[in-house]
C-alpha atoms as a PDB file:
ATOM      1  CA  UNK A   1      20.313  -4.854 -22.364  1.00  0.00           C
ATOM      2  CA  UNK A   2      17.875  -7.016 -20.674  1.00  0.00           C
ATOM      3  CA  UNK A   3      14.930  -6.276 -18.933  1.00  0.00           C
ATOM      4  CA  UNK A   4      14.086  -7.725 -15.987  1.00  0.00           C
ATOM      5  CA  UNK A   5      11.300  -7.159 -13.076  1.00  0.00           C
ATOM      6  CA  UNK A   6      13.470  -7.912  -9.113  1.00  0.00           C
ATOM      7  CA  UNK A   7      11.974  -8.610  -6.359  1.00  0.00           C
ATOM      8  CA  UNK A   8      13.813  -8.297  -3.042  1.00  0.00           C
ATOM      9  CA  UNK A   9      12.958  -7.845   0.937  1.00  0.00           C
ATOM     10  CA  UNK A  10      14.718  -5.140   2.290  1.00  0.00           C
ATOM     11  CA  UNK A  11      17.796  -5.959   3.638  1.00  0.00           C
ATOM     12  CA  UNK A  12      17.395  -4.072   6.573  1.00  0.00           C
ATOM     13  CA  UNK A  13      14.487  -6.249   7.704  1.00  0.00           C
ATOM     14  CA  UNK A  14      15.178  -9.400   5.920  1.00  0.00           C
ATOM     15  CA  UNK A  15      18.880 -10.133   6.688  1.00  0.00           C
ATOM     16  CA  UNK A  16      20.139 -12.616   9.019  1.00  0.00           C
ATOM     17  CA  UNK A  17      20.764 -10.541  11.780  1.00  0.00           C
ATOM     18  CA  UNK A  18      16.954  -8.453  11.519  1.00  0.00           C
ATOM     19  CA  UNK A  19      13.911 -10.810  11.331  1.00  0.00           C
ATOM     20  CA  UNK A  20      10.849 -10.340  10.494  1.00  0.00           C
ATOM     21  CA  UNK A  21       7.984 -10.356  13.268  1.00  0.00           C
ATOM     22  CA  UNK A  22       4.548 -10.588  13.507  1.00  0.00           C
ATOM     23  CA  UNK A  23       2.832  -6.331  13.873  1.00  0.00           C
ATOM     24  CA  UNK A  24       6.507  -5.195  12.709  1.00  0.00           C
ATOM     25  CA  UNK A  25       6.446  -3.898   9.065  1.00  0.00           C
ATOM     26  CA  UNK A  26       9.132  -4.744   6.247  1.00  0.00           C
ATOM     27  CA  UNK A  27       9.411  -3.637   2.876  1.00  0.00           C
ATOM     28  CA  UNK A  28       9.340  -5.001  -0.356  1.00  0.00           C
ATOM     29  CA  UNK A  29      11.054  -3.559  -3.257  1.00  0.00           C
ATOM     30  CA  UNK A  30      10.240  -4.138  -7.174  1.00  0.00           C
ATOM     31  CA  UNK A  31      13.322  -2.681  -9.311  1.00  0.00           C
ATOM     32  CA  UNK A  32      12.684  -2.785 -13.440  1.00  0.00           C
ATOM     33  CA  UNK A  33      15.547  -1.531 -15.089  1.00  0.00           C
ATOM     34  CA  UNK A  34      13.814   0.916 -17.126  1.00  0.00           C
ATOM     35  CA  UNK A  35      11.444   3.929 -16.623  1.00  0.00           C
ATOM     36  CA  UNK A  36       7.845   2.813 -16.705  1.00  0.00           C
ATOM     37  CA  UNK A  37       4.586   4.187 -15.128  1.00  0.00           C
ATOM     38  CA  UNK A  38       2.881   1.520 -13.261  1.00  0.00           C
ATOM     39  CA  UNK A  39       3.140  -1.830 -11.866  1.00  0.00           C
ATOM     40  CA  UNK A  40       0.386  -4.957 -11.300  1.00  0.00           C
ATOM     41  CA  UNK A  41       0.719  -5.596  -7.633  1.00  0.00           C
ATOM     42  CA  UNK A  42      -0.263  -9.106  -6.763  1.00  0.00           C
ATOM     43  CA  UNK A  43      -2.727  -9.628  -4.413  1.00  0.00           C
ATOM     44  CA  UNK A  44      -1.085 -10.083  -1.137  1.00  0.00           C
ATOM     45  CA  UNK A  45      -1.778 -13.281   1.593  1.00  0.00           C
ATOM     46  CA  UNK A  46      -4.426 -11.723   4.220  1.00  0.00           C
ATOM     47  CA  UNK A  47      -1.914 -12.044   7.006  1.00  0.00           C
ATOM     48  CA  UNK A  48      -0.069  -9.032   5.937  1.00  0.00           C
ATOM     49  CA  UNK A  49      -1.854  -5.450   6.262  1.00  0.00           C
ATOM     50  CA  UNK A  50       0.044  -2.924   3.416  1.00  0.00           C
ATOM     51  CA  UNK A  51       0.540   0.018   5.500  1.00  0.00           C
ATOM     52  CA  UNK A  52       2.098   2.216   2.523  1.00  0.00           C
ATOM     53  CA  UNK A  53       2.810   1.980  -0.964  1.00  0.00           C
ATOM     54  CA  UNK A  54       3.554   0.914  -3.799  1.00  0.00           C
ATOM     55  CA  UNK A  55       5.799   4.625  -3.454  1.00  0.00           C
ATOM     56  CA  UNK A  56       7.348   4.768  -7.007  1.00  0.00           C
ATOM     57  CA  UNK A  57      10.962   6.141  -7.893  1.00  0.00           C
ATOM     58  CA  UNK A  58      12.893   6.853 -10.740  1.00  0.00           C
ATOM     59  CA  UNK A  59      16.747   7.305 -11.434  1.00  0.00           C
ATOM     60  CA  UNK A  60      18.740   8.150 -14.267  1.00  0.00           C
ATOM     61  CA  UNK A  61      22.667   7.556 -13.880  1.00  0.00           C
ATOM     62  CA  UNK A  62      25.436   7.585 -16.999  1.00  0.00           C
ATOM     63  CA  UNK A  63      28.072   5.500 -16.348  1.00  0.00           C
ATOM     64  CA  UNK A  64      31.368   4.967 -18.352  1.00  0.00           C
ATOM     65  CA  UNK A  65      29.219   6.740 -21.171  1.00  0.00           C
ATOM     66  CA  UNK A  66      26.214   4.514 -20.636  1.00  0.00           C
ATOM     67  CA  UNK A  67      22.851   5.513 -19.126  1.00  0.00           C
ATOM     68  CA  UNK A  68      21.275   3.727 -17.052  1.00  0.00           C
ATOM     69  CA  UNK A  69      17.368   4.248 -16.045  1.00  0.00           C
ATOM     70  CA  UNK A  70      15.648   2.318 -13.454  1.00  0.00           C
ATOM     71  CA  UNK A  71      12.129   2.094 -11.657  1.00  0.00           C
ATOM     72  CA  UNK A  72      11.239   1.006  -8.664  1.00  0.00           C
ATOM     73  CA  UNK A  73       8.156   0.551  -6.722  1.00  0.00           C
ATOM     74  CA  UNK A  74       8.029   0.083  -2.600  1.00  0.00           C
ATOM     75  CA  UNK A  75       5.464  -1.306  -0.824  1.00  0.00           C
ATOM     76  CA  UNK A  76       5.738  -1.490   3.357  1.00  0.00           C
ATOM     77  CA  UNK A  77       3.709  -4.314   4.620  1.00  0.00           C
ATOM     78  CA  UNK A  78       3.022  -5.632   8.635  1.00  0.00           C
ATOM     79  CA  UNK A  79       2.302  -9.213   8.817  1.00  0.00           C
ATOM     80  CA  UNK A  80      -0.258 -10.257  11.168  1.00  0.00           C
ATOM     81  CA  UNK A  81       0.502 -14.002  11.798  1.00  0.00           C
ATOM     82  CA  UNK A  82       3.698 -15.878  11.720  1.00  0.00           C
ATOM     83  CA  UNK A  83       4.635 -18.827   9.349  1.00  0.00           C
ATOM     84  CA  UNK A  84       5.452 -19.401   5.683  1.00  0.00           C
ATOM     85  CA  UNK A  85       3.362 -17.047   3.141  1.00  0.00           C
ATOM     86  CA  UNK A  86       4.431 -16.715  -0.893  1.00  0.00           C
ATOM     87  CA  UNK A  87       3.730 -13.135  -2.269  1.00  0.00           C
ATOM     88  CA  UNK A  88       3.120 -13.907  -5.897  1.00  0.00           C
ATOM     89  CA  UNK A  89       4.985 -12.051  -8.841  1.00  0.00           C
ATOM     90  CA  UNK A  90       4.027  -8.754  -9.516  1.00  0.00           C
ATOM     91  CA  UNK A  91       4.052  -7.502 -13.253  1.00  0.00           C
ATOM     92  CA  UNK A  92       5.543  -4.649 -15.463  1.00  0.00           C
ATOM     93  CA  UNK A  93       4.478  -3.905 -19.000  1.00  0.00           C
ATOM     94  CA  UNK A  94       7.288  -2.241 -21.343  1.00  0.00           C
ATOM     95  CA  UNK A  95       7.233  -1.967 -24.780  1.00  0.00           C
ATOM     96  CA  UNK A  96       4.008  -4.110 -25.411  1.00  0.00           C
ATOM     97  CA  UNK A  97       5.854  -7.326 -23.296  1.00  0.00           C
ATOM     98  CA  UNK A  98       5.326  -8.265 -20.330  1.00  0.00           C
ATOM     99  CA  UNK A  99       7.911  -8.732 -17.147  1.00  0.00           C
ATOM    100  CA  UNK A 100       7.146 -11.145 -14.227  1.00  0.00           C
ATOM    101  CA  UNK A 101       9.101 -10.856 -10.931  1.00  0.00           C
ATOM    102  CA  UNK A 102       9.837 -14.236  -8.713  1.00  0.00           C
ATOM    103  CA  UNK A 103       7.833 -14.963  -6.235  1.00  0.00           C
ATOM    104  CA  UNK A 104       8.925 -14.138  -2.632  1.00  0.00           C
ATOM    105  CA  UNK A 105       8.996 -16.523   0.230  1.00  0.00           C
ATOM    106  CA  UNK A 106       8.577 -14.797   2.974  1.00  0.00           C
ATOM    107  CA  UNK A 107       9.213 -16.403   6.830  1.00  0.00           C
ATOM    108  CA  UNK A 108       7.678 -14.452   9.670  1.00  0.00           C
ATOM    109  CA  UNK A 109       8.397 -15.343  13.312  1.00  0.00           C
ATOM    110  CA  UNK A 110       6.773 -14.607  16.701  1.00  0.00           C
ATOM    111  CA  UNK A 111       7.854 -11.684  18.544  1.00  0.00           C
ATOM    112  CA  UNK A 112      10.607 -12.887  21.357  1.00  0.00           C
END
């Protein structure tokens, strides 16, 4: 199995049909696909105020005889300005190595 560190905008916020607006908050998931205790957060731009999080959950599945663990860690931020911004990776540490998400590009627009 490999390990890998996601990270995604909620599609509820982030999909074509929802945008994301200045003073309305979104949510940003990281999803490891192991159990682990803690994440590195990057430092996010000053335009965004994180209102909650990171909120950490855990699930255990077996499927077809094969379990299945995965972490994830939720963090709801409210941008203040629109534009461009880059959230950095964030980081996961699992057996001594260390697991980098992608960076997210994230497009905020004035409110209509």
């Amino acid at each position: 199995m490999w390990n890998k560190l996601d990270a995604f905008c909620n599609d509820v916020f982030c999909s074509e049909e929802k945008k994301i607006t200045v003073n309305n908050y979104f949510e940003i998931t990281y999803s490891f696909n192991q159990r682990i205790s803690e994440i590195d957060l990057p430092e996010f731009p000053e335009v965004f105020d994180l209102i909650k999080g990171p909120e950490k959950h855990t699930a255990c599945e077996v499927t077809n005889g094969v379990f299945i663990k995965e972490t994830s860690f939720k963090c709801f931020l409210i941008p203040k300005l629109a534009g461009v911004f880059v959230i950095e990776p964030a980081c996961v540490t699992f057996d001594s190595t260390p697991y980098y998400s992608e960076p997210l590009t994230i497009n905020v627009l004035k409110n209509e």
